[in-house]
Protein backbone atom coordinates (compact mmCIF):
# COMPACT_ATOMS: atom_id res chain seq x y z
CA UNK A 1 114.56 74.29 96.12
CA UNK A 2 113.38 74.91 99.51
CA UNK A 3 109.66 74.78 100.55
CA UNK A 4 107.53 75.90 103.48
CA UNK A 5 106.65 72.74 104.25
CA UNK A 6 106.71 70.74 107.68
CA UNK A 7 105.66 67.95 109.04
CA UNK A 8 102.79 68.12 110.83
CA UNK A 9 102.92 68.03 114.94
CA UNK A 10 101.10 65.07 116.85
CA UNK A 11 98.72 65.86 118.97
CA UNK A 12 97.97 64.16 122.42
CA UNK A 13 94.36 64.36 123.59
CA UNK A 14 93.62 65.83 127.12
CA UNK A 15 93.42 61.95 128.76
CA UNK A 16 96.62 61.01 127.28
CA UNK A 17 98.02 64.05 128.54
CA UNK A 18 96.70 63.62 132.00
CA UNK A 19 97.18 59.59 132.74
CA UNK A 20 100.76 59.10 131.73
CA UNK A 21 102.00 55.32 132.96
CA UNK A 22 104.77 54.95 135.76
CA UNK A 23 108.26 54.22 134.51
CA UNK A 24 108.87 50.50 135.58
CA UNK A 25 112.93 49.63 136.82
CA UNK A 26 113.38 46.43 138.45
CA UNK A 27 112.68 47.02 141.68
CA UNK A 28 111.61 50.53 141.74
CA UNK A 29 108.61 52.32 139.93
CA UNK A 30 108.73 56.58 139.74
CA UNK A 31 105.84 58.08 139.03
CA UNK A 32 105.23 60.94 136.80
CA UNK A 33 105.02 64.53 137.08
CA UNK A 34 101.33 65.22 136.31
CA UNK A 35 100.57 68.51 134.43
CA UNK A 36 100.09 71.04 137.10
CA UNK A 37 103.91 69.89 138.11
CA UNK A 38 105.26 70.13 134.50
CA UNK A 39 103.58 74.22 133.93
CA UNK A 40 105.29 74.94 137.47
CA UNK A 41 108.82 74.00 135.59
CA UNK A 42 110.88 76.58 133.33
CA UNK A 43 110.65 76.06 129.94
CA UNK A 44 113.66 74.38 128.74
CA UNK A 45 116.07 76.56 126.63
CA UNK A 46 116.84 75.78 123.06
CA UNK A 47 119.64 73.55 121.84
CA UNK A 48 122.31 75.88 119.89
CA UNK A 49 121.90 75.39 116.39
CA UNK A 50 124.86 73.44 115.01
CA UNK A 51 127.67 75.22 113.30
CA UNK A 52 128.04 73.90 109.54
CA UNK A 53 131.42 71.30 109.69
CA UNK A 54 134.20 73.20 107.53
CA UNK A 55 134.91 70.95 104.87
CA UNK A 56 138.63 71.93 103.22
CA UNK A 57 138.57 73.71 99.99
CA UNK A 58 135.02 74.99 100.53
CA UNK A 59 134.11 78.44 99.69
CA UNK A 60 131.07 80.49 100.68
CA UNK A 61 129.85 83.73 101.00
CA UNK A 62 126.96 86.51 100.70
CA UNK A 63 127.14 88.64 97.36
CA UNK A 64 124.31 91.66 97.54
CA UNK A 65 122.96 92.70 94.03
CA UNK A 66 121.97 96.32 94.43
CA UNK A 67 121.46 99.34 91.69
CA UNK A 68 118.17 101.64 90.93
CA UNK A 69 115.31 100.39 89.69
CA UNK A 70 115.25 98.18 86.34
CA UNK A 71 119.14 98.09 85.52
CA UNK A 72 119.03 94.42 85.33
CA UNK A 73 119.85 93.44 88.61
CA UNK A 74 116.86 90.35 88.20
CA UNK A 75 117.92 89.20 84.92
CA UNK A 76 121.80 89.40 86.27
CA UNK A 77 120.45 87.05 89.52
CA UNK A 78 118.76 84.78 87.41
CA UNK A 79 121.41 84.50 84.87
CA UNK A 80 124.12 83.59 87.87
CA UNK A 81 121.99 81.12 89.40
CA UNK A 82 121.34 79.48 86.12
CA UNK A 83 117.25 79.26 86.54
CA UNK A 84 115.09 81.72 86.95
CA UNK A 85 113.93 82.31 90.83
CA UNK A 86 113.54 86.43 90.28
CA UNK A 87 111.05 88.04 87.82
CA UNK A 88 111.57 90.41 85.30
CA UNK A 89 109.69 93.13 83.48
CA UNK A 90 110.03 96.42 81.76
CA UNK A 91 108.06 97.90 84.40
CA UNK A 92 110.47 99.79 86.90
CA UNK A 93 110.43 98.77 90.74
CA UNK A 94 109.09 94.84 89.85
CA UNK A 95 111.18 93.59 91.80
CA UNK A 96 110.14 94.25 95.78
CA UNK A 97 111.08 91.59 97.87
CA UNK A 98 115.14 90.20 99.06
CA UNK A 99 115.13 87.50 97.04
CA UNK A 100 117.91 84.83 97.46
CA UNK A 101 119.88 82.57 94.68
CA UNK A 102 121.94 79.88 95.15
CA UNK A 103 124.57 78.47 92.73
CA UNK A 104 127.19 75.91 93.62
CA UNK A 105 129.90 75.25 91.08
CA UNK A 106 132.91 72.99 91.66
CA UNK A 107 134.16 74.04 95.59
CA UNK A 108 132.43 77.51 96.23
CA UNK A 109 128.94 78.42 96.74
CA UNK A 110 127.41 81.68 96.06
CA UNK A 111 124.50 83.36 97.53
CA UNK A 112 123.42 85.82 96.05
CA UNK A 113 120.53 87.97 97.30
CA UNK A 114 118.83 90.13 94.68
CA UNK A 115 117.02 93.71 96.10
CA UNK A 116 114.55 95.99 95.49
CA UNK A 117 115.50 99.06 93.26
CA UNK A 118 115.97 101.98 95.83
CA UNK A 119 113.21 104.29 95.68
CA UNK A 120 113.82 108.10 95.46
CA UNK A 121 110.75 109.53 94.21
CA UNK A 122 107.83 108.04 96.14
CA UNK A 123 107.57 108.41 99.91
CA UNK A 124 104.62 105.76 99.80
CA UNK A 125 104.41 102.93 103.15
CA UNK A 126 105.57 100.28 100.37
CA UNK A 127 108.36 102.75 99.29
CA UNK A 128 109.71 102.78 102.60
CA UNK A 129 109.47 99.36 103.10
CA UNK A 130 111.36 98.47 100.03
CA UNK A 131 114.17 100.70 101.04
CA UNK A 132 114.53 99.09 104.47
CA UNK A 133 114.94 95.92 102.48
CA UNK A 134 117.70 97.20 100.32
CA UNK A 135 119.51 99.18 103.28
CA UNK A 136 119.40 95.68 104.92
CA UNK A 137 120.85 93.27 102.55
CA UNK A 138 123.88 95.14 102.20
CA UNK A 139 124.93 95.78 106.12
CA UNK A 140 126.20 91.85 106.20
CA UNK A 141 127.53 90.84 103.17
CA UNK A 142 131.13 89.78 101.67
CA UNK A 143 130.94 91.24 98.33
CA UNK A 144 128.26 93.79 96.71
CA UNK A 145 127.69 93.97 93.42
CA UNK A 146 126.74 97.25 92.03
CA UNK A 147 124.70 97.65 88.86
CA UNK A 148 124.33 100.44 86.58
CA UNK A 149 123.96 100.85 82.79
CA UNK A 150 127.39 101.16 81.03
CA UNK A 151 128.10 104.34 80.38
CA UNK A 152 125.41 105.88 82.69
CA UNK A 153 125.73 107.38 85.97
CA UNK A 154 122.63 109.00 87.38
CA UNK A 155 121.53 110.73 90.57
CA UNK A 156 119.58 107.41 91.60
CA UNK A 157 122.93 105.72 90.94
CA UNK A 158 124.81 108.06 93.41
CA UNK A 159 122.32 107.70 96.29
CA UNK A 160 122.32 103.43 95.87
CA UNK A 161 126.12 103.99 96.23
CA UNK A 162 125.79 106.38 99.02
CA UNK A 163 124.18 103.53 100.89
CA UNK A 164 127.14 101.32 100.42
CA UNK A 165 129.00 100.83 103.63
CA UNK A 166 133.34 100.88 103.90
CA UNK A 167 134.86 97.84 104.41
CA UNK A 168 133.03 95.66 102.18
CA UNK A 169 134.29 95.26 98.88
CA UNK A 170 132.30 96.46 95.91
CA UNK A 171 132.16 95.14 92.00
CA UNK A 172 131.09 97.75 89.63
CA UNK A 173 128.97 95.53 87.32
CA UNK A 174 128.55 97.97 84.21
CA UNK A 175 125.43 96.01 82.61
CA UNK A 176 123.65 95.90 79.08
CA UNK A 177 126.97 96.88 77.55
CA UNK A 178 125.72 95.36 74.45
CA UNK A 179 123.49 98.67 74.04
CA UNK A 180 126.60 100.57 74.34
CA UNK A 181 127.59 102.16 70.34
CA UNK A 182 130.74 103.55 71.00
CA UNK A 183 132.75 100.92 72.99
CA UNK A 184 135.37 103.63 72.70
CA UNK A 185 133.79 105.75 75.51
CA UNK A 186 133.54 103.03 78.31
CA UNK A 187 137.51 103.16 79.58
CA UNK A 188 137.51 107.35 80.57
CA UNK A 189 134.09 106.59 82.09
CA UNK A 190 135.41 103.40 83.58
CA UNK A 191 137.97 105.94 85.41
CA UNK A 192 135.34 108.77 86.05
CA UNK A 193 133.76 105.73 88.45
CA UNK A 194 136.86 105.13 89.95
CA UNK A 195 136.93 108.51 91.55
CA UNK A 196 133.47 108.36 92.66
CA UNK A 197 134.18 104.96 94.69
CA UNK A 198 137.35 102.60 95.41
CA UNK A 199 135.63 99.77 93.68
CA UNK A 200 137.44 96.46 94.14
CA UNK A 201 136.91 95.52 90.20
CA UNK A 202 135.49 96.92 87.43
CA UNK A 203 133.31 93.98 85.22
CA UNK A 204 131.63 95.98 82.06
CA UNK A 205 129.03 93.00 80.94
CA UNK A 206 126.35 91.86 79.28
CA UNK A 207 123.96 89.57 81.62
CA UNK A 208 122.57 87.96 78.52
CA UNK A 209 125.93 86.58 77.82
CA UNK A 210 127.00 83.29 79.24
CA UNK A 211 130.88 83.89 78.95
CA UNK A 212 130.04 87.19 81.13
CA UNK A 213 128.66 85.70 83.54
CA UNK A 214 131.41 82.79 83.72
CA UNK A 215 133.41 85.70 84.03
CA UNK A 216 131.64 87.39 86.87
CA UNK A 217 131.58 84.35 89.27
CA UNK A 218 134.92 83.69 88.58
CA UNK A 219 135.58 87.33 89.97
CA UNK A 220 133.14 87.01 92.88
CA UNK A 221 134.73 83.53 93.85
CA UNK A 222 137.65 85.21 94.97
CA UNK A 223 135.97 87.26 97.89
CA UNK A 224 133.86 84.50 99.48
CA UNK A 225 135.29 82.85 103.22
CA UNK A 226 136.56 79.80 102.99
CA UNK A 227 133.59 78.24 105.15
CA UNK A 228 131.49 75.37 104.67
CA UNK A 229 128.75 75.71 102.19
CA UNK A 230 125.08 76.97 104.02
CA UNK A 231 122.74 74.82 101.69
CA UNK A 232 122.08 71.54 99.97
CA UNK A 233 124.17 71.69 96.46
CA UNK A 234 121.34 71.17 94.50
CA UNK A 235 119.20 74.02 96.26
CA UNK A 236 118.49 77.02 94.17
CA UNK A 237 116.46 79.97 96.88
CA UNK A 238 115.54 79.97 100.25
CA UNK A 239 112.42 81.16 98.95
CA UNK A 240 109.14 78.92 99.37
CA UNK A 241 107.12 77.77 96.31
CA UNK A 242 103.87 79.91 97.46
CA UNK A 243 106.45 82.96 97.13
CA UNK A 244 107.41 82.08 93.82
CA UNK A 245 103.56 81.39 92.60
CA UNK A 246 103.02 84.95 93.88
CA UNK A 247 105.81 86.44 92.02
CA UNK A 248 104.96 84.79 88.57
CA UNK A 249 101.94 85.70 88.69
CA UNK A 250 102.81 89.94 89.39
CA UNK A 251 105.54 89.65 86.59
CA UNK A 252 102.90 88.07 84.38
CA UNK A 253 100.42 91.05 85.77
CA UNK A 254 102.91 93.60 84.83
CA UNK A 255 104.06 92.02 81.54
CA UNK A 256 100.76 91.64 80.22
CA UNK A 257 99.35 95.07 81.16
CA UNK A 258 101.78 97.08 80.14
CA UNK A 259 102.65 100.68 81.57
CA UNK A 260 98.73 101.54 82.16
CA UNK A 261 98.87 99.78 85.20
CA UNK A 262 100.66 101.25 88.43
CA UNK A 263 103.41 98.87 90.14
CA UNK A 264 101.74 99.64 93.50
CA UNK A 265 99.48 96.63 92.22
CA UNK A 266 100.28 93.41 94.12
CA UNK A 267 99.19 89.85 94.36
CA UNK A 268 98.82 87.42 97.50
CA UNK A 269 98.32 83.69 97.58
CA UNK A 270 95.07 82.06 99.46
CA UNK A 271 95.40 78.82 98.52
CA UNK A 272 98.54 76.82 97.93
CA UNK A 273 97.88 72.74 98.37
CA UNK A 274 99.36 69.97 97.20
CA UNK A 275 97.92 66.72 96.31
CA UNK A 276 98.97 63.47 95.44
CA UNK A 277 98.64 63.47 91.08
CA UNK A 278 97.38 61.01 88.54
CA UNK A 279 99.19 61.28 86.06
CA UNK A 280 102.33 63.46 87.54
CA UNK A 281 104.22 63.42 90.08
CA UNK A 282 102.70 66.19 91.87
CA UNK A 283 99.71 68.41 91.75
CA UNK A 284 99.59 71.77 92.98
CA UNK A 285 96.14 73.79 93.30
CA UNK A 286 96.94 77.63 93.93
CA UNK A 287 94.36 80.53 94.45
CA UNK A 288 95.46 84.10 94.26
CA UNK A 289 94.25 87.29 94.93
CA UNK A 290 95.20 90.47 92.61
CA UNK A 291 95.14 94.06 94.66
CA UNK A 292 94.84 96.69 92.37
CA UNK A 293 94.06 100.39 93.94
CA UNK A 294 91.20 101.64 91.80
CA UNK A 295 87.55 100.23 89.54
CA UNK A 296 89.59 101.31 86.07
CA UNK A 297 92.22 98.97 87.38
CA UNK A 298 89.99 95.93 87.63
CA UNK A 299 88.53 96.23 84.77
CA UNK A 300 92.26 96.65 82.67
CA UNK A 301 93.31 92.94 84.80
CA UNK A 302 90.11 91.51 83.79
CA UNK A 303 89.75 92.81 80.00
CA UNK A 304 87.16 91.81 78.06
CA UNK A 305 85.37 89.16 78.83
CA UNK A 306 87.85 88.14 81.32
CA UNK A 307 90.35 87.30 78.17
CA UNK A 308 93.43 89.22 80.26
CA UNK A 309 92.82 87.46 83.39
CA UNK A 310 92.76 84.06 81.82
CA UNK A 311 96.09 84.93 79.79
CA UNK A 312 97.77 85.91 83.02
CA UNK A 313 96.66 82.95 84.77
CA UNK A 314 97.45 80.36 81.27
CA UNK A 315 100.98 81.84 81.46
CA UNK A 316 101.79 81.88 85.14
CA UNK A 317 100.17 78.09 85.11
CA UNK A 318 102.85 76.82 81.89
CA UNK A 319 105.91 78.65 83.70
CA UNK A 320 105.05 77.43 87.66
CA UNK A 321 105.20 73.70 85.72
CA UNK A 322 108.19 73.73 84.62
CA UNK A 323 109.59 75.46 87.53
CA UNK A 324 108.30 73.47 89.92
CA UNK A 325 108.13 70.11 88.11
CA UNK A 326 104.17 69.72 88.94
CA UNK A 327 101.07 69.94 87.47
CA UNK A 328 99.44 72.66 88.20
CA UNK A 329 95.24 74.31 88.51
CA UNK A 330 95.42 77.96 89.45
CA UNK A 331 92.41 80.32 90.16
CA UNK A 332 93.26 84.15 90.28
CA UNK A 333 90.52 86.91 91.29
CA UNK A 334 90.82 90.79 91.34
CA UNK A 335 89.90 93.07 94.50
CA UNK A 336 89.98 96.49 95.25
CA UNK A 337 91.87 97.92 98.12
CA UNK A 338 92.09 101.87 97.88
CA UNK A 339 95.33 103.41 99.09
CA UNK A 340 96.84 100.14 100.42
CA UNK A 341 100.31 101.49 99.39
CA UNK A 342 100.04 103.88 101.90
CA UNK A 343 99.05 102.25 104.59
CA UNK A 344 101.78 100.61 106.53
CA UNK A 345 99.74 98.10 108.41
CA UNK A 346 98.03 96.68 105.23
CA UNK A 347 101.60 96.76 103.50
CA UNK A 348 103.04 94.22 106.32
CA UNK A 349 99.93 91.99 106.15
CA UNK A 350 100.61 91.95 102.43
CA UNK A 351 104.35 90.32 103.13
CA UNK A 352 106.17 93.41 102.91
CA UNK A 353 108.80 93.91 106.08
């Protein structure tokens, strides 16, 4: 799993900057350029980033998981990747952020980049932004996968697929079959789809099922380049670990509070540190923040005598250990910001593109 971490820059002080020594050849000594010489110069331009070295037999590609809000399309990612990286409630529109899976298996790796539910009701500044992320992820892709319930075709169906460009192929993933009665009735809807869109392949599924799934990469594997893989084999998301605390603790939020709260609730990360442990291997110490819109809101996070609050925080703390293999001490506090959902410049400085 990929972090944000880096190590740290040295630092010259202004005298070592300023009295460099002469470079000594036999014979010769040049001085150097002192400092008013080097901020005269150009900057140098940046080396090219290497190309990845094809390796023969190697697969690799970008597969776009798109559909309306709460169809699955979460639970499908995690289910493909074979951990969970995305979070999942029964709250619609929990998911808000591109969110990126990995899975290698045998020669081909998948990348699979699980979006936003597109929004056709509310015109909020988070809305928006949350479209612009799903009308993104799918202009550069090799394969989309497009998620509905079996049997179900809705107008927030048809304006996901309107979005859908030609000339990328496109999976109809018809998901939570196992709620379907009548098995009978999939095949003439199977062929209504068909005449909505030229879909490459038709996969009716279950994500809870591990033979669907098999099933599904086995599909996708088909449409990715042969290319050299983009990341380590054992990588899972290009998503760091302060991203992930965040988003454990919102599904948590939601889970826990049920359909009184509003989704335009969020949660950002102040503190994220890691220390050297005692008894583990690491120790992480994470401090969050809670944005709700409204006082009634507080007060339903917090609960009584702060019993909700300390539930969401016992539950994100159990799942962030065994996700990230660490120990880990997490504070979480609740503020009030009226209206930030409508306000674009708050949304950005919340993470939101």
């Amino acid at each position: 799993m990929s972090t944000d971490k880096q190590a740290p820059a040295t630092e010259r002080t202004p005298q070592e900057t300023s009295l460099r020594r002469p470079i000594q050849i036999a014979g010769v000594t040049i001085q150097p350029r002192d400092v008013g010489e080097d901020a005269a110069l150009p900057a140098p331009e940046a080396a090219p980033a290497p190309a990845p070295v094809p390796v023969e037999g190697q697969r690799c590609g970008l597969v776009a998981i798109v559909g309306k809000p709460n169809v699955g399309k979460s639970t499908l990612l995690n289910a493909l990747v074979g951990q969970k990286i995305s979070i999942t409630s029964r709250k619609a529109q929990t998911t808000r952020h591109r969110i990126t899976g990995i899975r290698t298996a045998g020669a081909a790796q998948f990348v699979f980049a699980d979006t936003p539910g597109f929004q056709t009701v509310h015109g909020t500044a988070l809305n928006k932004s949350l479209n612009k992320t799903v009308v993104g992820a799918v202009s550069d892709v090799d394969l989309v996968l497009f998620v509905v319930e079996a049997g179900s075709f809705t107008t927030a169906d048809a304006k996901v697929l309107a979005l859908l460009k030609p000339g990328i192929p496109v999976v109809l993933v018809a998901n939570k079959l196992d709620n379907v009665h009548r098995r009978g009735e999939i095949a003439p809807w199977l062929q209504s789809m068909q005449a909505r869109h030229a879909f490459a392949e038709f996969v009716p599924m279950s994500a809870k099922q591990p033979k669907d799934i098999e099933r599904l990469l086995g599909i996708c594997e088909k449409y990715l380049p042969e290319q050299a893989w983009w990341h380590a084999e054992d990588e899972l998301t290009d998503r760091s670990e302060k991203f992930l605390a965040s988003e454990m603790v919102r599904e948590k939020l939601f889970r826990l509070t049920g359909d009184e709260l509003p989704y335009t609730s969020t949660v950002v990360v102040d503190k994220f540190e890691e220390e050297a442990g005692r008894t583990a291997k690491r120790m992480l110490r994470i401090a969050a923040t809670i944005v709700v819109e409204r006082e009634g809101h507080k007060a339903m996070v917090i609960g009584d005598k702060g019993e909700k609050l300390k539930r969401i925080g016992t539950e994100t703390r159990i799942e962030l250990e065994k996700l990230l293999d660490a120990k880990v001490f997490i504070e979480l506090w609740v503020k009030v910001r009226s209206g930030w959902a409508d306000d674009e410049a708050r949304v950005r400085s919340f993470g939101y593109e």
